[in-house]
Every structure is written in C-alpha cells, then in structure tokens.
Protein backbone atom coordinates (compact mmCIF):
# COMPACT_ATOMS: atom_id res chain seq x y z
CA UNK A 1 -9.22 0.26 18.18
CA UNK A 2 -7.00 3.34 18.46
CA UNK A 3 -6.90 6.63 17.08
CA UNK A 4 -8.06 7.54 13.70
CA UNK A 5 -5.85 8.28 10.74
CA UNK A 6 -6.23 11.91 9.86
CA UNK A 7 -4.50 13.89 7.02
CA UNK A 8 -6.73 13.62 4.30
CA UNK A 9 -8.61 16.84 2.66
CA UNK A 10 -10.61 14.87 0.35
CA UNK A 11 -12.19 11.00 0.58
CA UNK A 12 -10.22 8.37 1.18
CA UNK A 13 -10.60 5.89 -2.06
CA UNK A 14 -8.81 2.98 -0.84
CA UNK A 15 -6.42 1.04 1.48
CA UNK A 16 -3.43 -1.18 1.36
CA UNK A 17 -1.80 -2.94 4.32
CA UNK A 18 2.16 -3.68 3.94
CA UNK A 19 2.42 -7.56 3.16
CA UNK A 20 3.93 -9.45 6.14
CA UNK A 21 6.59 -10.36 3.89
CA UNK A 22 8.42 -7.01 3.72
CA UNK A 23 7.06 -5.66 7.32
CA UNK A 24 9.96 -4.21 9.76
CA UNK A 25 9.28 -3.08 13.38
CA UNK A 26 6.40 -1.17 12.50
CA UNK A 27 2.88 -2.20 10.73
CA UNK A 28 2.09 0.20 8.17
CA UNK A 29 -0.88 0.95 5.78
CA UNK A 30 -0.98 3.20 2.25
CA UNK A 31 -3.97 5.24 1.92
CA UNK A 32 -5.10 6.92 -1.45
CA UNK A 33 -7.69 9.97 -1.43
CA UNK A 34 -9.48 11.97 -3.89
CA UNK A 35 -7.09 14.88 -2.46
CA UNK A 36 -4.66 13.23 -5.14
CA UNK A 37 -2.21 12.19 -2.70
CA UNK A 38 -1.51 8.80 -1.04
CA UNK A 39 -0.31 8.59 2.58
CA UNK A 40 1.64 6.02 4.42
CA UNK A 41 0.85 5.18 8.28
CA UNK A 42 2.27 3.85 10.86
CA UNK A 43 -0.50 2.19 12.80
CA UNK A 44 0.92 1.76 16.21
CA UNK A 45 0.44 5.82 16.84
CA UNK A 46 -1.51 6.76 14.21
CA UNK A 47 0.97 9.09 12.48
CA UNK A 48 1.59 9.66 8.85
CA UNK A 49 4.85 9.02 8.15
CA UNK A 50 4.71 9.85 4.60
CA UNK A 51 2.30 11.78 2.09
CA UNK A 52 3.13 10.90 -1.59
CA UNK A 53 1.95 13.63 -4.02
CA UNK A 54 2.66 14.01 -7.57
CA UNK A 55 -0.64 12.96 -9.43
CA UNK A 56 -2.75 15.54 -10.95
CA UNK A 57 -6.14 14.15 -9.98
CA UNK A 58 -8.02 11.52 -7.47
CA UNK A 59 -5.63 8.55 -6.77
CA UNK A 60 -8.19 5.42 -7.21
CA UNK A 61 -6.37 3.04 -6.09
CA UNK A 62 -2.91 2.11 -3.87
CA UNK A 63 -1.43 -1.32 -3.88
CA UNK A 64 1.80 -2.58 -1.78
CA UNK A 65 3.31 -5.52 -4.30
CA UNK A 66 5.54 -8.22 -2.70
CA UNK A 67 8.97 -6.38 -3.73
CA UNK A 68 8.19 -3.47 -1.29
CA UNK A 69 7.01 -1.26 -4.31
CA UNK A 70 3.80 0.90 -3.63
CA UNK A 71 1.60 1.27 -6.31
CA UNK A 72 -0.45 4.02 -6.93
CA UNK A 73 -3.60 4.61 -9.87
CA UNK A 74 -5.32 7.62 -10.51
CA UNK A 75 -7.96 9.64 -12.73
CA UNK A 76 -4.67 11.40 -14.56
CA UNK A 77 -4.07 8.33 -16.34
CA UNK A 78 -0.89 7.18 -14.80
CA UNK A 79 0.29 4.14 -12.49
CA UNK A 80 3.13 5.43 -10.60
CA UNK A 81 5.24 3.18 -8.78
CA UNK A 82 7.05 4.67 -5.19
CA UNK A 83 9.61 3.04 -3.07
CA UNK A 84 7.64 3.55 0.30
CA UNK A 85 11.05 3.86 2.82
CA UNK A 86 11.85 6.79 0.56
CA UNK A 87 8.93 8.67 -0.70
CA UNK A 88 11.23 8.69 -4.08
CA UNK A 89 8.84 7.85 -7.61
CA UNK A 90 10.54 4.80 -9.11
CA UNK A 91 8.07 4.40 -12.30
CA UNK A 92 5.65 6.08 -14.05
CA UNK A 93 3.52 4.05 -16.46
CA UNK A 94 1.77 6.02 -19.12
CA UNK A 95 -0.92 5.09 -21.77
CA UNK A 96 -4.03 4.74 -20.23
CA UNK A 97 -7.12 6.80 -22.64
CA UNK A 98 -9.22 7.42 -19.29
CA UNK A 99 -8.96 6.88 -15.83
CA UNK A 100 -7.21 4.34 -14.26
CA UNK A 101 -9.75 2.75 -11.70
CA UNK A 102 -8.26 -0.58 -10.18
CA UNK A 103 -4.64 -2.20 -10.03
CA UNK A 104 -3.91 -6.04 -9.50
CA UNK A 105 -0.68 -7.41 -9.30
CA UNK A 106 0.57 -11.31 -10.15
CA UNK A 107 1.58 -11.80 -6.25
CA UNK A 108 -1.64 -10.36 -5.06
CA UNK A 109 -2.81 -14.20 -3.47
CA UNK A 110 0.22 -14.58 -2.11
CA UNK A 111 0.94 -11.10 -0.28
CA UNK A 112 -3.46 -11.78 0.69
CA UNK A 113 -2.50 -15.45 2.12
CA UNK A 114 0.99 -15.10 3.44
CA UNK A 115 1.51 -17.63 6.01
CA UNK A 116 -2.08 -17.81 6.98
CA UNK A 117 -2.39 -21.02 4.07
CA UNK A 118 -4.68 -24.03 3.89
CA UNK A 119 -2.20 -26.11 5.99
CA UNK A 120 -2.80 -23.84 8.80
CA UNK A 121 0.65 -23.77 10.43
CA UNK A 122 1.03 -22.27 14.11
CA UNK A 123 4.62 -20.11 14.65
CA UNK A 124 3.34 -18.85 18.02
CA UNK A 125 3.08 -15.73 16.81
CA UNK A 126 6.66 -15.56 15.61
CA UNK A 127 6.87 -13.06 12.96
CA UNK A 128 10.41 -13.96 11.55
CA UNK A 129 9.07 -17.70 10.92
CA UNK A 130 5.55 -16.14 9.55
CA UNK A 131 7.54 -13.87 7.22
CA UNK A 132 10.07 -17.16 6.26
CA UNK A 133 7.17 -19.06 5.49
CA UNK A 134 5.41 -16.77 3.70
C-alpha cells in the first residue's frame, strides 16, 4: 500500500504512529534505526519530513506520548525527548548504566485505544469527533 519509506543507512529498530489525538492534516509515523537517527514521515507521499540525530549509538526505541512529545531510547544511555513540529531536543534524561532497550509511557492504552473503545462508537469517519472522544 504505497511507496516505501526510504532514508535509513542502517536497520530500522522500531515504529511509532502519531496518536489520533494530536494528528493535523497529515498522518505521520517516527522511525528509529541502528543508523542512530530517528525519522519522521509523512505517510500520504512517503517523504521524510524530518531526521532527528543527536544520539551517539543505535536508537532502540521511538515513542509518540499523548502531549505531542517524541520519545526517543538508545544504546548511548539516554532518553531524549523532541518536539516533532520542530526537530528541537526538549529533554535529555541521563542515568541509565547500559543500554536503554524499551520505553513505555503512562498514556500508552489510551494513545493504543483512542476512540476505537469497548463501547464501539461510530463518528462516520469524522476525525474531529474521533479526536474529541478520544
């Protein structure tokens, strides 16, 4: 279903869609690679709109939380936390001893569920009453 995303030099490690919650016109996805970057699409043409690149080793893992922040962990030991719009580094959280493998976040079920809950609601495909409800 469309073109493939290329930009990465190195695997890719793993995948984050934007949550529904914070989508605009376009649907985007983060992408982290053992080229030690992460890189932000936008899906409808298959262009990288951004390539975020200041760790020092693999990026492990990339996670969009519910505030709009992109998370980012790595083998250099260090979350870093990016406002995606921007490209601009917002935290860096140091400390780890080894390799930072996985992230989870405290809205992770809700940002995985959105609208799409147990009560099943129909909005006709309207995203401003998804995104509400959500």
């Amino acid at each position: 279903m469309g073109k493939p995303l290329k930009g990465h030099k190195n695997f890719i490690t793993s995948i984050s869609w934007e949550p529904l919650i914070k989508m605009g016109e376009e649907r985007r996805l983060a992408s982290a690679s053992k080229d030690k970057t992460v890189r932000i699409w936008a899906t409808s043409n298959s262009s990288c709109l951004r390539s975020l690149g200041c760790h020092t080793a693999s990026v492990t893992k990339v996670l969009w939380g519910g505030e709009g922040l992109l998370y980012s962990a790595s083998q250099d030991r260090i979350v870093r936390c990016w406002e995606p719009d921007t490209g601009m580094l917002v935290h860096e959280l140091k400390g780890h001893a080894h390799w930072v493998n996985c992230l989870a976040l405290s809205t992770d079920y809700v940002l995985r569920t959105g609208c799409h809950d147990e009560h099943q609601k129909d909005f006709g495909g309207d995203l401003k009453k998804m995104q509400a409800y959500a």
